[in-house]
Protein backbone atom coordinates (compact mmCIF):
# COMPACT_ATOMS: atom_id res chain seq x y z
CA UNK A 1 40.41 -84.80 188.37
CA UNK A 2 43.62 -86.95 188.82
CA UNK A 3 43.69 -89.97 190.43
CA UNK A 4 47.52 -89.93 191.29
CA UNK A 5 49.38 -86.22 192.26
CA UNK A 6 52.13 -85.80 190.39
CA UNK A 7 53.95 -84.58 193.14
CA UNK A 8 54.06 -87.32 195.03
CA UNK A 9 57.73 -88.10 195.53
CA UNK A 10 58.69 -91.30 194.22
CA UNK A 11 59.90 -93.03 197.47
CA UNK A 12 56.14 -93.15 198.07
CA UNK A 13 55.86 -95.91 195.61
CA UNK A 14 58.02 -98.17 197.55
CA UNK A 15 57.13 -97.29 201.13
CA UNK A 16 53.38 -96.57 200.70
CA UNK A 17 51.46 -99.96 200.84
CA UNK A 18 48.38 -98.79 199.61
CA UNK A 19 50.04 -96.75 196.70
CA UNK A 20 47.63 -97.03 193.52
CA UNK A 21 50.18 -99.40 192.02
CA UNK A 22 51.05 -101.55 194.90
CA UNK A 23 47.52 -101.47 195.13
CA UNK A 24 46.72 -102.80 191.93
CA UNK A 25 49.65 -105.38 191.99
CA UNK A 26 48.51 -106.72 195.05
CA UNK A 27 44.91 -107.09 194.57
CA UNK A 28 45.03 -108.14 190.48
CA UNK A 29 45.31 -112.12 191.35
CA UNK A 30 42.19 -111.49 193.86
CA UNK A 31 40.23 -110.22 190.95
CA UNK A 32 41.58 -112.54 188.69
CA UNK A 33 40.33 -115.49 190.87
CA UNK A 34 37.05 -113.78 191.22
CA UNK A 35 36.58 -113.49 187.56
CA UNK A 36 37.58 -117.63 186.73
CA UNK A 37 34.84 -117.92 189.53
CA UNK A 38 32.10 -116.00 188.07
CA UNK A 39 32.95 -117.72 184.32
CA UNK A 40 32.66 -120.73 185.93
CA UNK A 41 29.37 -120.20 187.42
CA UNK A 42 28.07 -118.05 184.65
CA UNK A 43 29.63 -120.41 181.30
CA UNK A 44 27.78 -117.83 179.24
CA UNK A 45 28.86 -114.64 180.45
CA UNK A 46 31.02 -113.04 177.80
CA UNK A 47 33.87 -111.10 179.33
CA UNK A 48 35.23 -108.17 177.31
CA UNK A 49 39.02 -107.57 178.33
CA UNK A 50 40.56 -104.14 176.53
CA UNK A 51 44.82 -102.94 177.40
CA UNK A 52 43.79 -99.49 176.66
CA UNK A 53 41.69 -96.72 176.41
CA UNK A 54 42.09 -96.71 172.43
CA UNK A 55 40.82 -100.45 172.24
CA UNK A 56 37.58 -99.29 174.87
CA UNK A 57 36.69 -96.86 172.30
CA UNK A 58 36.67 -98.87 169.41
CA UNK A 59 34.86 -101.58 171.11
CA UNK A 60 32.13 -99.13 172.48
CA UNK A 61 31.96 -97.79 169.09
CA UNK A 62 31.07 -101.06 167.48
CA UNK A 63 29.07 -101.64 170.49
CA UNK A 64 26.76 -98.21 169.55
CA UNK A 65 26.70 -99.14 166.05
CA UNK A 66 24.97 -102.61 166.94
C-alpha cells in the first residue's frame, strides 16, 4: 500500500493544501508544541525521537533484546 501515488503530477504539491507534505509542514510545530506540553506535564516520560527507518530498527532491536 502507498501512501502517496506516484502519479500525482507535481503541481499538486504546490496547489493541494492538504498534500501529505504541506500537510506535514504545516501541522509539525502543532505537534511539536504538543510534545514540550506533555514533557512538561509528564518530566519522566522518555521520548524516543529516530530520522529513519534504519535507526527504528536498531532501536527496536535493542529494545527486544532488553
Amino acid at each position: 500500500m502507498r501512501l502517496v501515488d506516484p502519479r500525482t503530477p507535481l503541481h499538486r504539491f504546490l496547489t493541494d493544501r492538504d498534500h501529505i507534505v504541506r500537510w506535514a509542514w504545516r501541522t509539525q510545530p502543532l505537534v511539536a508544541g504538543q510534545l514540550a506540553d506533555y514533557l512538561a506535564r509528564r518530566p519522566g516520560l522518555t521520548v524516543v525521537r529516530m530520522r529513519s527507518h534504519n535507526e527504528a530498527y536498531v532501536w527496536l532491536g535493542r529494545v527486544a533484546q532488553a
